[in-house]
Protein backbone atom coordinates (compact mmCIF):
# COMPACT_ATOMS: atom_id res chain seq x y z
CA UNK A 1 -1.41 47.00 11.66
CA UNK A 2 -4.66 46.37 12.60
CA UNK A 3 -6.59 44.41 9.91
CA UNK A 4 -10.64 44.00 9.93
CA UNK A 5 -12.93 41.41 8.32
CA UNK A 6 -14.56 44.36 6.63
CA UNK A 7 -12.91 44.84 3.33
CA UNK A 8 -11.67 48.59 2.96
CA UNK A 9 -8.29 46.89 3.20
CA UNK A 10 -7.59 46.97 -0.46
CA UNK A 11 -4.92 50.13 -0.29
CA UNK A 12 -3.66 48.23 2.48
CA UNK A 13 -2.92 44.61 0.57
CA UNK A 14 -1.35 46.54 -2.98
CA UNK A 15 1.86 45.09 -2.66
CA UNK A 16 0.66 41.82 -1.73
CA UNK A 17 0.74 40.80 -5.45
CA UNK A 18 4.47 39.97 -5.10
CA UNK A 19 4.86 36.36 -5.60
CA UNK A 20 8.35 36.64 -4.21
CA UNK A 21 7.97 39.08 -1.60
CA UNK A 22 10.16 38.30 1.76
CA UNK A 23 8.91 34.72 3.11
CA UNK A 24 6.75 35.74 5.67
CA UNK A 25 4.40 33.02 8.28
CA UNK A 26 1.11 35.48 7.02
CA UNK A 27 0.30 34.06 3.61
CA UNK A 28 -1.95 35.95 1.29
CA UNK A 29 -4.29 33.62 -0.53
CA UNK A 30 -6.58 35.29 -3.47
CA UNK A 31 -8.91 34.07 -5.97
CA UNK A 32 -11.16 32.17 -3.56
CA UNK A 33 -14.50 30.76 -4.72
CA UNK A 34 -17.48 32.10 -3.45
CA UNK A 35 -18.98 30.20 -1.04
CA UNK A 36 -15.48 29.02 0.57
CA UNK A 37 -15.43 28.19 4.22
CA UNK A 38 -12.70 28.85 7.08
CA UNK A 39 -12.54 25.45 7.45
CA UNK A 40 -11.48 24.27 3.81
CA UNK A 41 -8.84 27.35 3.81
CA UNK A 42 -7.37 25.96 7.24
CA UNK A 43 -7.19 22.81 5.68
CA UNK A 44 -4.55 24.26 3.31
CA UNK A 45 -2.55 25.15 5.67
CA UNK A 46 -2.83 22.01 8.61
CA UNK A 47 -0.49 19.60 6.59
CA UNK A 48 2.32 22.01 7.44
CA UNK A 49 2.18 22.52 10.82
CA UNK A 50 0.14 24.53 13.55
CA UNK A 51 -2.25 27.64 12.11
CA UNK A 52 -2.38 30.33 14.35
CA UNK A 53 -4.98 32.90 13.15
CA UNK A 54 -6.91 33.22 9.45
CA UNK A 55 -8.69 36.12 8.41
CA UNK A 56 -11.09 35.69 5.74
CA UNK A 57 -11.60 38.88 2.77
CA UNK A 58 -14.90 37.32 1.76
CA UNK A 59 -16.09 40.48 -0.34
CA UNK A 60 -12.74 40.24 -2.38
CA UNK A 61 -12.44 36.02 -2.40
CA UNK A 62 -9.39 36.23 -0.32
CA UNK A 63 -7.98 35.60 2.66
CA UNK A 64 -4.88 35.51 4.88
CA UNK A 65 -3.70 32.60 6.93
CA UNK A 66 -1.04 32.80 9.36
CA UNK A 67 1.09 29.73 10.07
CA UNK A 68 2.80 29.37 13.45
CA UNK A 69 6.35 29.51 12.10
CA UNK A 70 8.32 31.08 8.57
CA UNK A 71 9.57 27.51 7.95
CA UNK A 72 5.97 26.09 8.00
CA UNK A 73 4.72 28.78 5.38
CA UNK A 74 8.17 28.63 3.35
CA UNK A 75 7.23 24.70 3.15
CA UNK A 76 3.87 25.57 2.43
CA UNK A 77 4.45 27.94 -0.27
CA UNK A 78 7.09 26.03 -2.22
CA UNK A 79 4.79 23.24 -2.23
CA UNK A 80 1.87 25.11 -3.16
CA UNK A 81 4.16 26.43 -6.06
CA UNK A 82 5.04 23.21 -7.25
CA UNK A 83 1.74 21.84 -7.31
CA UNK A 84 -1.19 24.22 -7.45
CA UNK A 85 -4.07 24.36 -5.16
CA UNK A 86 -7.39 23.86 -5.77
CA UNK A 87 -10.44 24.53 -3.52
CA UNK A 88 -13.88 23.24 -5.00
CA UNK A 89 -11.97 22.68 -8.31
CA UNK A 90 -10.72 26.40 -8.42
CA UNK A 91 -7.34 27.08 -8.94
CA UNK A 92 -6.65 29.38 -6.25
CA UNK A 93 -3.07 31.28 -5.83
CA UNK A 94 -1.02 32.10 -2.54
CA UNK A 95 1.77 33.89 -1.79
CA UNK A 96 3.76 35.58 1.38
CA UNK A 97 1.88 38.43 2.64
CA UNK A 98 3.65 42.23 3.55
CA UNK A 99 2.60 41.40 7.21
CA UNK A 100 4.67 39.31 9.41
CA UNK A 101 1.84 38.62 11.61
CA UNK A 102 -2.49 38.87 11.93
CA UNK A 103 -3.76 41.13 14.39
CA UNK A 104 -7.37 40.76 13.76
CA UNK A 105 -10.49 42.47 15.26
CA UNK A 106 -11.96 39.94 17.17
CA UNK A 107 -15.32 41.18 17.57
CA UNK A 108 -15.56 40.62 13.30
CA UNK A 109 -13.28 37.41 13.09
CA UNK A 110 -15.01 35.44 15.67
CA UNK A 111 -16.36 32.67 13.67
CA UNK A 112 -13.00 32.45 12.10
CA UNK A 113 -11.50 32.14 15.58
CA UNK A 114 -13.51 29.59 16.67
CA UNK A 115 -13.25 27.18 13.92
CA UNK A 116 -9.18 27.66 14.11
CA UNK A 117 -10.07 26.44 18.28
CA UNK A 118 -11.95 23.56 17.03
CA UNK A 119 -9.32 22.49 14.67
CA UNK A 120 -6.47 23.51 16.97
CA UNK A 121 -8.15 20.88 19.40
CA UNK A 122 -8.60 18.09 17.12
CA UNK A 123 -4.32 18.23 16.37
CA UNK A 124 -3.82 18.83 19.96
CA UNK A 125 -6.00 15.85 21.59
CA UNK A 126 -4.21 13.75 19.12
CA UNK A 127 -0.27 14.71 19.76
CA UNK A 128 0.67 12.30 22.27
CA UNK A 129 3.87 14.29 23.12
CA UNK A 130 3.44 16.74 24.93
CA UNK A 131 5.46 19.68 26.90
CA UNK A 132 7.66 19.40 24.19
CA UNK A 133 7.90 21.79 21.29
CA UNK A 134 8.56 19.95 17.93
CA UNK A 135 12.44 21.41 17.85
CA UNK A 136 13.38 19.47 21.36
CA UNK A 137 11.86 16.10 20.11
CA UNK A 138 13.04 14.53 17.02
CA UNK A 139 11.01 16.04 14.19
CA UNK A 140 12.48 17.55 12.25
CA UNK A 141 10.58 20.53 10.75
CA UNK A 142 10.89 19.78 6.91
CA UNK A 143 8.91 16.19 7.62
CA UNK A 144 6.18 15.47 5.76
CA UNK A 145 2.38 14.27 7.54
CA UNK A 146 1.59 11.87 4.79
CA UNK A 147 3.40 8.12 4.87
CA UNK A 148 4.36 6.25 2.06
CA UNK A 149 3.39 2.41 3.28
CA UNK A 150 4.09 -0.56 1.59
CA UNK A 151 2.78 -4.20 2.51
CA UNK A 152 4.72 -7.10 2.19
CA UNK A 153 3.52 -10.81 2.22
CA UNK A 154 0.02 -9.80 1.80
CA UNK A 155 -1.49 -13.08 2.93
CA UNK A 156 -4.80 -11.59 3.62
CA UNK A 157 -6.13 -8.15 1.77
CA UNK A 158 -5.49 -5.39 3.32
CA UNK A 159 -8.35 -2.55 2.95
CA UNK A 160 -8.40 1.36 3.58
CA UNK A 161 -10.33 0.83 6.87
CA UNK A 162 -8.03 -1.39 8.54
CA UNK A 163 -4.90 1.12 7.37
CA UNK A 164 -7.29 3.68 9.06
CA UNK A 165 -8.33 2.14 12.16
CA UNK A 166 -3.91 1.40 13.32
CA UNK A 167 -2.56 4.04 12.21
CA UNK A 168 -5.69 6.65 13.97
CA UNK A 169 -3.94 5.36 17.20
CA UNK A 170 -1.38 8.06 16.64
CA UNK A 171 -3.35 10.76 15.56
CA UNK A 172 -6.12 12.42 12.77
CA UNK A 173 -6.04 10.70 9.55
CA UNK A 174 -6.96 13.16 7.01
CA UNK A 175 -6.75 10.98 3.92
CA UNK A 176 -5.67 8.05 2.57
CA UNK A 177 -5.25 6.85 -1.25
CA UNK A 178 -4.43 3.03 -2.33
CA UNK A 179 -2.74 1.54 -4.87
CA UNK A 180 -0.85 -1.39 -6.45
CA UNK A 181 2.68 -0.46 -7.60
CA UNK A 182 5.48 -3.09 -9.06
CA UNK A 183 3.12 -5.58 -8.20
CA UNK A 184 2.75 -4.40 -4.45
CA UNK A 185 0.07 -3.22 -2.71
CA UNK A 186 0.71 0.61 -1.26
CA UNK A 187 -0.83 3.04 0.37
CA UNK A 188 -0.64 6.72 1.22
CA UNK A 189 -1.63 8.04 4.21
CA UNK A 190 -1.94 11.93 5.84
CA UNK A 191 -2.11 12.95 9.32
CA UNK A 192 -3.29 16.30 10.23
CA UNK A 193 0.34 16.64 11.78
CA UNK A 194 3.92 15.79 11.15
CA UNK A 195 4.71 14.32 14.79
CA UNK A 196 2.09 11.93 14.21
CA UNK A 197 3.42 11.04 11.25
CA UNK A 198 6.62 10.53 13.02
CA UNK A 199 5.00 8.88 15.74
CA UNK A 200 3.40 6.39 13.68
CA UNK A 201 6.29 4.96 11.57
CA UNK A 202 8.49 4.48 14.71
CA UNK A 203 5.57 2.43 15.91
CA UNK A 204 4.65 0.64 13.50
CA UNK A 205 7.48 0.46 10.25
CA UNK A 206 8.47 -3.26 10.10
CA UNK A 207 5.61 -4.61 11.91
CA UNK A 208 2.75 -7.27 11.12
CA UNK A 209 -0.81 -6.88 10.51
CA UNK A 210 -1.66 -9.55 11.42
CA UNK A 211 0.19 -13.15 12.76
CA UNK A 212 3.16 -13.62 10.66
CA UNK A 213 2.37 -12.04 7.34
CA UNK A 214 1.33 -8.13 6.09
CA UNK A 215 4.19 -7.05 7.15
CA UNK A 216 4.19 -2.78 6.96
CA UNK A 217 7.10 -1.04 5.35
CA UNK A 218 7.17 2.88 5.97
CA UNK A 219 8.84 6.28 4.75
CA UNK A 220 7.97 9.87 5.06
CA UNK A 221 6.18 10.70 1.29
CA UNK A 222 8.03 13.62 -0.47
CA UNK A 223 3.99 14.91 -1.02
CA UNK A 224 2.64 16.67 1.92
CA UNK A 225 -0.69 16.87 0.49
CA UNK A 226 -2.91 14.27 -0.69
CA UNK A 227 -5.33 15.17 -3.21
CA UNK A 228 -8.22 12.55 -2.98
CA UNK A 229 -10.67 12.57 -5.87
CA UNK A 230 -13.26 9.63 -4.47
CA UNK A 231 -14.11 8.60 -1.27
CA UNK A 232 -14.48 4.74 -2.05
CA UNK A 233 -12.53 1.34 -0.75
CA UNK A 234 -9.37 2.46 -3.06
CA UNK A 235 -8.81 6.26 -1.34
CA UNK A 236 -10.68 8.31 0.51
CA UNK A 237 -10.28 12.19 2.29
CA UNK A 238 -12.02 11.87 5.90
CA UNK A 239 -12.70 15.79 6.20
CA UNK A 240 -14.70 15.94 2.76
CA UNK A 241 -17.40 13.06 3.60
CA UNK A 242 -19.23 14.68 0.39
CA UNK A 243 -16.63 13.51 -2.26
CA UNK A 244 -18.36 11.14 -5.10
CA UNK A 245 -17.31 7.55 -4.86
CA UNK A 246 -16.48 7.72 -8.58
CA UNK A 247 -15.88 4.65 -10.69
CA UNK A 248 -19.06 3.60 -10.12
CA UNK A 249 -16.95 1.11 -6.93
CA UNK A 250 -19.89 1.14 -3.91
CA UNK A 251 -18.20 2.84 -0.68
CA UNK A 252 -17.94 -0.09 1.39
CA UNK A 253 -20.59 -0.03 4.33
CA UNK A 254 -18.98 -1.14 7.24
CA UNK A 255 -21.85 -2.46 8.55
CA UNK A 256 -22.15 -5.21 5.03
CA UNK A 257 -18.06 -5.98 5.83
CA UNK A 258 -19.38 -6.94 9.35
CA UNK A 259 -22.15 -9.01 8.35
CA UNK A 260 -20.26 -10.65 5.48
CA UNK A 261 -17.88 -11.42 8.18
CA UNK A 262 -19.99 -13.23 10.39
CA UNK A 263 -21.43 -15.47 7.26
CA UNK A 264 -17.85 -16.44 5.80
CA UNK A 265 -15.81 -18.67 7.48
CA UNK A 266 -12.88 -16.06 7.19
CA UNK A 267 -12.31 -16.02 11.09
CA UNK A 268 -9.33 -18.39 10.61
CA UNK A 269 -7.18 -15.94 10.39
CA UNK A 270 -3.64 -17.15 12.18
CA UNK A 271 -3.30 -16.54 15.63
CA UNK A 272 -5.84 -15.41 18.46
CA UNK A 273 -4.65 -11.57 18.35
CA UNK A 274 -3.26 -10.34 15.43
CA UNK A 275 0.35 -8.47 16.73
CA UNK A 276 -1.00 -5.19 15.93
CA UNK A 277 -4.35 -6.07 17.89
CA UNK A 278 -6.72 -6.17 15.33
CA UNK A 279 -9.50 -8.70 16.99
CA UNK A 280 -9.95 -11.43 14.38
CA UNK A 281 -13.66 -9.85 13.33
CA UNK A 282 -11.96 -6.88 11.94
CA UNK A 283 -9.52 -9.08 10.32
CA UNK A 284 -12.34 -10.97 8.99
CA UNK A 285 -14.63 -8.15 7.79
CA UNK A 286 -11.26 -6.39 6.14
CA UNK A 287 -10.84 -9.45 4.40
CA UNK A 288 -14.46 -10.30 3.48
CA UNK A 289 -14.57 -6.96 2.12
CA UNK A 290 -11.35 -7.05 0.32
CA UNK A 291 -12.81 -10.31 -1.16
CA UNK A 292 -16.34 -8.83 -1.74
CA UNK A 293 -15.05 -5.82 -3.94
CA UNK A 294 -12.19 -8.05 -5.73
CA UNK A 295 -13.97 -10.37 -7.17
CA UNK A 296 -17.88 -9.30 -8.13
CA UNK A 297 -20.32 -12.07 -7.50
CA UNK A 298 -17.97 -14.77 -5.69
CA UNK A 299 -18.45 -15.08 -2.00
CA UNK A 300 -16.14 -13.43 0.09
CA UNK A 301 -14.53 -16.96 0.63
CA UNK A 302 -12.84 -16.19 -2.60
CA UNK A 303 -12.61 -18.43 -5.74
CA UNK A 304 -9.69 -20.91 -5.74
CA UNK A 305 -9.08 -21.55 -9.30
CA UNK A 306 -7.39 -19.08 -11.88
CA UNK A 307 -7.50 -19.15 -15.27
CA UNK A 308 -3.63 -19.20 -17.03
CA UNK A 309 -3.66 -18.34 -20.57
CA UNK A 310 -0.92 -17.51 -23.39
CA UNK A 311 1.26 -20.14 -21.94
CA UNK A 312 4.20 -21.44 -24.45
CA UNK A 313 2.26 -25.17 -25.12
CA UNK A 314 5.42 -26.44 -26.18
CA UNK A 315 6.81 -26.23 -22.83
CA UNK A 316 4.50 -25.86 -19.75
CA UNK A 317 3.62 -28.67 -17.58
CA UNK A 318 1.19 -29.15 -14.62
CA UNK A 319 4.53 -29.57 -12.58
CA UNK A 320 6.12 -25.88 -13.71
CA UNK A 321 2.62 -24.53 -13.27
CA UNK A 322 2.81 -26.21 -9.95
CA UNK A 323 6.55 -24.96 -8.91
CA UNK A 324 6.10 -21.54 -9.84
CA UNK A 325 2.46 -21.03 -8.42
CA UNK A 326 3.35 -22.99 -5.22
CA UNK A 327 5.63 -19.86 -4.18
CA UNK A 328 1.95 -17.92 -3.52
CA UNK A 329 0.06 -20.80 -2.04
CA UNK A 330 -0.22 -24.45 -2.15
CA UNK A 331 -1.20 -25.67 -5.29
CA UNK A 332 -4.26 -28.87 -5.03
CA UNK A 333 -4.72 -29.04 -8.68
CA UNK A 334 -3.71 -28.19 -12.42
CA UNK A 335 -5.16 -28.78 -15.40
CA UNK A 336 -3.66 -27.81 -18.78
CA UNK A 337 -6.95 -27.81 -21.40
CA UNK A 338 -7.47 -30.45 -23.80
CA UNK A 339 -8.65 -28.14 -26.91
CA UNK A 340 -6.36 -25.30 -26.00
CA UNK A 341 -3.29 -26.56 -24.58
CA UNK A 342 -2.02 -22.68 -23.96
CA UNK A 343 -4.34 -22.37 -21.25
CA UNK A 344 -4.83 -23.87 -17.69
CA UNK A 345 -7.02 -24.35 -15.10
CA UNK A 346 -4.70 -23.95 -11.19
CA UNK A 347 -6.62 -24.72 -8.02
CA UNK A 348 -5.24 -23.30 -4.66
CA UNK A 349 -6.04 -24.01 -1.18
CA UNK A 350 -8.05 -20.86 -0.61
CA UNK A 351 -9.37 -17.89 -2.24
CA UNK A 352 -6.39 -15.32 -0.34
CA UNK A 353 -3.80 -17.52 -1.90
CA UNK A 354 -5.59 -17.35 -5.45
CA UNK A 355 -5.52 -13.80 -5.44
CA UNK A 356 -2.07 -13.16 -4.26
CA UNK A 357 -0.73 -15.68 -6.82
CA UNK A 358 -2.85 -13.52 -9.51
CA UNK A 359 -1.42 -10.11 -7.97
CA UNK A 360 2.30 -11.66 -8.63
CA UNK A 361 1.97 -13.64 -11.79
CA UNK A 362 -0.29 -11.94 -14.47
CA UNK A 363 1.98 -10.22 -16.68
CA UNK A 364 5.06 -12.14 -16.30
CA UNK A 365 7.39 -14.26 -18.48
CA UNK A 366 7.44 -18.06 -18.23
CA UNK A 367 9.07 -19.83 -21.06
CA UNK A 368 8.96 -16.57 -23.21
CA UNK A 369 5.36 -15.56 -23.37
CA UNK A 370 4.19 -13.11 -21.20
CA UNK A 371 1.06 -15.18 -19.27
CA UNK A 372 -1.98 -13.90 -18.12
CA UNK A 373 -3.77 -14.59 -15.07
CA UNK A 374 -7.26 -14.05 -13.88
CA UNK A 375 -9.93 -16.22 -11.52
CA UNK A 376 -11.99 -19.04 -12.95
CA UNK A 377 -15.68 -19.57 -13.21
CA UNK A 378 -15.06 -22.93 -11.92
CA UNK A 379 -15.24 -23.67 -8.57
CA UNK A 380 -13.22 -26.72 -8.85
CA UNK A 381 -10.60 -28.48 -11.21
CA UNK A 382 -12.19 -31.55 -12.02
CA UNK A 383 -10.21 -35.07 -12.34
CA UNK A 384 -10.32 -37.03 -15.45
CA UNK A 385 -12.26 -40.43 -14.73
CA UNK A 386 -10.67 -43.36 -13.73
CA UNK A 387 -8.68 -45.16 -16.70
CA UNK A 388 -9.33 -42.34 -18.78
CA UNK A 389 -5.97 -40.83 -20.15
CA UNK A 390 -5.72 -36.79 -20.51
CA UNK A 391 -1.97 -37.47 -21.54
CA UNK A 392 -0.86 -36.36 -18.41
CA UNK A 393 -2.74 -33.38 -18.77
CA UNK A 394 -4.64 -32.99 -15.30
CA UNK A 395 -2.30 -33.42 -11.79
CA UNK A 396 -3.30 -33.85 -8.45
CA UNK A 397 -1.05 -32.13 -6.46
CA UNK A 398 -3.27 -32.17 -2.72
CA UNK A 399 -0.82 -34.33 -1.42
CA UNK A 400 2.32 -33.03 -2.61
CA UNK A 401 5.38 -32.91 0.11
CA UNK A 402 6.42 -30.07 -1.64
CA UNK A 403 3.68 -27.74 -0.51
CA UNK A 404 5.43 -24.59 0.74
CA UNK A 405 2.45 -23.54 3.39
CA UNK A 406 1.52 -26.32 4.95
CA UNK A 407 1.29 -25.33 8.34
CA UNK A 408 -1.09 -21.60 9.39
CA UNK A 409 1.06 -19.00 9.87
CA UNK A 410 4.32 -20.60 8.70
CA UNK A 411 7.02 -18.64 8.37
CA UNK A 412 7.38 -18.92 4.63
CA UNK A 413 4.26 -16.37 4.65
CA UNK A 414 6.90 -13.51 5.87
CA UNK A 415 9.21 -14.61 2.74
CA UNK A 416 6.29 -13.82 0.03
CA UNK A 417 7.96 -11.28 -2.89
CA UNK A 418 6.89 -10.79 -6.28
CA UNK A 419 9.01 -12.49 -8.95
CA UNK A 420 12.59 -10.81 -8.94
CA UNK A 421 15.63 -11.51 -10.43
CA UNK A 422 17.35 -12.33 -7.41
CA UNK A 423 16.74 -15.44 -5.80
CA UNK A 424 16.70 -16.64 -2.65
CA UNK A 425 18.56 -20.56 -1.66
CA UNK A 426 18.34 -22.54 1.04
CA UNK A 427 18.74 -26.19 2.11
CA UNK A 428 22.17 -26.22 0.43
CA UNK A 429 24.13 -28.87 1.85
CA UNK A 430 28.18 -28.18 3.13
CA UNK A 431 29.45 -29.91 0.83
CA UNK A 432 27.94 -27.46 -2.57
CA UNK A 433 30.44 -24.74 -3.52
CA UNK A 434 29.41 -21.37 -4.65
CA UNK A 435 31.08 -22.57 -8.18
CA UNK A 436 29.31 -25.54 -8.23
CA UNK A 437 25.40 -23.36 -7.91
CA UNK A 438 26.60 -20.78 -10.48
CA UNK A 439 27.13 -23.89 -13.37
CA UNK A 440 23.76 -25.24 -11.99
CA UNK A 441 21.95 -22.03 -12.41
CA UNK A 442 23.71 -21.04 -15.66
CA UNK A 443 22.40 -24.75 -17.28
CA UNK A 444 18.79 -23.37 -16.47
CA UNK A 445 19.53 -21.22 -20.01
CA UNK A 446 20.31 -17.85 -18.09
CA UNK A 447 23.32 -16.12 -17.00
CA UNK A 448 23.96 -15.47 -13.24
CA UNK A 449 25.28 -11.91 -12.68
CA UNK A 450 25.75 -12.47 -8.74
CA UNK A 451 26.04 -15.13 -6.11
CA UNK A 452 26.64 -14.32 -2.28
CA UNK A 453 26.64 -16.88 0.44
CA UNK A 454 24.94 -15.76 3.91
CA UNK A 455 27.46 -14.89 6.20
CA UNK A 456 26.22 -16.88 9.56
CA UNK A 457 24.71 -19.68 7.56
CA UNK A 458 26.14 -21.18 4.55
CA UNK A 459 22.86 -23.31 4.32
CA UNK A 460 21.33 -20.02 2.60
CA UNK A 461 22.81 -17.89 -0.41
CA UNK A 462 21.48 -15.19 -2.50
CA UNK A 463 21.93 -15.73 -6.33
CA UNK A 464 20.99 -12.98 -9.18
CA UNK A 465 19.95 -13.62 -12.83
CA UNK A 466 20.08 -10.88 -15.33
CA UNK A 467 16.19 -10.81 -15.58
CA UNK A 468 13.03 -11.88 -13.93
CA UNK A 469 12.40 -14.38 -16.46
CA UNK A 470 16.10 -16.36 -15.95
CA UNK A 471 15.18 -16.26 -12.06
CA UNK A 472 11.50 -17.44 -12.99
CA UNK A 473 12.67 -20.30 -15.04
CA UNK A 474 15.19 -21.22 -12.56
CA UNK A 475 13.19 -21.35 -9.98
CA UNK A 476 11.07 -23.67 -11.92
CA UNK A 477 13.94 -25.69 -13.18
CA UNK A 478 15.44 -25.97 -9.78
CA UNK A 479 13.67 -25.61 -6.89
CA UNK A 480 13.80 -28.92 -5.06
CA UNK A 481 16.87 -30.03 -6.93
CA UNK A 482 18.79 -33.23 -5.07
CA UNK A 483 21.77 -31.49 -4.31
CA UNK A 484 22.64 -35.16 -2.79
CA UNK A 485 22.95 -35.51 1.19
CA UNK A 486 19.41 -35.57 1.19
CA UNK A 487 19.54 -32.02 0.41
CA UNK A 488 16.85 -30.84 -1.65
CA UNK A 489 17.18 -26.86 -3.16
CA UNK A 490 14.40 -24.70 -1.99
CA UNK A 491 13.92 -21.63 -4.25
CA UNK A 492 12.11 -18.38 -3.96
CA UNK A 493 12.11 -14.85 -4.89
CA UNK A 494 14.28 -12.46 -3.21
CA UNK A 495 13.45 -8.79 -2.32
CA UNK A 496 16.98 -8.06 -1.44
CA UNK A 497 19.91 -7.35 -4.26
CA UNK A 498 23.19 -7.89 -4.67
């Protein structure tokens, strides 16, 4: 059938109406608004694979759009059906066209033609395999372009642009949207093709962002389209540069990150080259920014004391405050206020470790009240003078032995999780039984559901409480216990289970 751009089609496209009419690669796509271009109705159609011809019905506000294979425009449909699509806020409605391919009349669909080059280009250029069709390398068809990434031991933030600038090594990034889920920081992230995607999280799943810590976790998303509302730090859709920023956030000028990273003394980020070479300035300006949009009105340096409140007074001390908050950074200072002894004042050693202690703690149970935690005014916590008694209020901890990061880019960076019940042991001498940690846990006032010893090194064990709050208070209670033999308990959060 020859089809042209001209619009006496309509006898022709009657029984296109059929939602379930035989799957077919030529979709029919109606109720386009006006002023739609080829461009945004290609768009619908790129995160499912190659499109091989369009033919726009502009008179009617329709259009077809041919897909290079039935399995792409199956995908495409049953996603479309699940979720509908919109196109300048329009509901718009697609379906499998009557015609198992386009043959369209050049001379009228030129424009059309040419933009499907242009974008046929851009997905080429950036498909480092090639000579091989998708079905001889190891894609599998049904894969979806967007990734579902997950950072662990977030030492330093992590913003959209760095996420942007690794993973455009393996091809168009179309969007990306950021969140914080269970406490971790997430991202999602679509290519303009599955391979990429592929590509991408065989390179990169399980490696650092930079020297030992931001370590990336990856899957395939079950979403093959993002739908990005804002283009600002927290998500942003690279082909619609016209999207509002929304939440009244700024878009973050790259050019500010860059100068805020040359006035901050950020640059001591571990290690010369980060392993995923991002040169330290980027690593800097990601972090100044992450630091300039977190926290309004502190230097990107960040502020090193949080403010603790709805603590049970009864119980807390500056050392629990001290054991707990240690697992996110090394605690200098804590002061539990005079005149409102549920509240307290925790100084870390930078403004990175402040905020990742923040990220993990507010919201959790310590001694049966759910705390909250959010950064100080102060810049400091201040010692009482000298013979003055605060009742043991105030602590100096800056010279604690017990400071879990002592050295830049130690490896208890990589072993940063948010509070779980399962807990992580090591430093147990040979002599400690399995039996004898289970009583020594249970005394901490919780009951342990599992215990499991590492199998190459009984130094280490995993141990499981039947909350988050038992393993917080044991950690508290326990960590750097004398187990005797010199052998003092060191205690953190797990992300494995039993």
């Amino acid at each position: 059938i020859c089809l042209s751009a001209n619009g006496n089609d309509n006898k022709k496209f009657k029984g296109d109406d059929k939602m379930d009419g035989a799957p077919s690669r030529v979709l029919h796509i109606r109720k386009l608004p006006g002023e739609v271009t080829e461009t945004e109705v290609i768009a619908l159609g790129l995160p499912f694979g190659k499109v091989t011809n369009i033919l726009m019905l502009k008179g009617k506000n329709q259009a077809f759009l041919e897909l290079a294979t039935e399995e792409a425009a199956i995908t495409m449909v049953n996603y479309y059906s699940a979720v509908t699509p919109h196109l300048r806020n329009q509901p718009i409605y697609i379906q499998y066209s009557n015609h198992k391919e386009l043959k369209t009349d050049n001379t009228l669909n030129q424009r059309a033609q040419a933009v499907l080059q242009a974008v046929t280009a851009v997905q080429a250029t950036n498909a480092p395999i090639s000579g091989t069709t998708v079905s001889e390398s190891a894609v599998t068809p049904a894969q979806s372009p967007v990734l579902r990434i997950i950072i662990d031991n977030m030492y330093y933030p992590v913003t959209l642009d760095v996420l942007h600038q690794i993973f455009s090594k393996f091809g168009a990034v179309l969007k990306i949207i950021t969140f914080t889920k269970n406490n971790q920081f997430q991202a999602l992230l679509q290519f303009g093709d599955p391979v990429n995607a592929q590509q991408a999280k065989q390179a990169l799943d399980g490696q650092n962002i930079y020297n030992a810590c931001c370590t990336l976790r990856i899957d395939f998303s079950k979403l093959v389209n993002l739908n990005v509302k804002y283009n600002n730090d927290k998500s942003r859709d690279y082909t619609r540069p016209d999207l509002p920023s929304g939440d009244g956030q700024p878009t973050l000028d790259p050019a500010i990150a860059a100068a805020f990273a040359k006035e901050t003394s950020l640059l001591a980020v571990p290690g010369a080259l980060s392993p995923l070479a991002i040169p330290n300035a980027a690593a800097a300006a990601a972090a100044a920014a992450a630091g300039r949009v977190g926290m309004p009105g502190v230097a990107a340096g960040g502020n090193t004391v949080l403010l603790v409140s709805n603590l049970n007074e009864e119980m807390v001390t500056p050392q629990s405050l001290f054991t707990l908050f240690g697992v996110y950074g090394d605690v200098q200072r804590v002061k539990i206020l005079y005149n409102k002894k549920d509240s307290a004042l925790i100084q870390m050693a930078d403004g990175n470790q402040s905020q990742l202690a923040m990220s993990h703690l507010n919201g959790q149970k310590m001694y049966g009240k759910i705390i909250r935690v959010t950064l100080s005014k102060h810049q400091t916590v201040q010692l009482p003078r000298e013979g003055l008694d605060d009742q043991g209020l105030t602590k100096d901890f800056g010279n604690s032995p017990l400071h879990r990061f002592k050295k830049p880019g130690s490896k208890n960076f990589q072993n940063i999780f948010p509070p779980s019940a399962t807990l992580h042991l090591s430093n147990i001498p040979p002599s400690v039984a399995e039996e004898d940690l289970r009583t020594l846990f249970a005394n901490t006032g919780g009951t342990v559901k599992a215990f499991k010893f590492f199998q190459r090194d009984h130094k280490m064990a995993l141990l499981q409480m039947s909350t988050v709050e038992e393993a917080i208070q044991a950690l508290i209670d326990l960590h750097n216990y004398n187990l005797g033999e010199s052998h003092h308990l060191r205690v953190s959060f797990s992300k494995s289970t039993i």
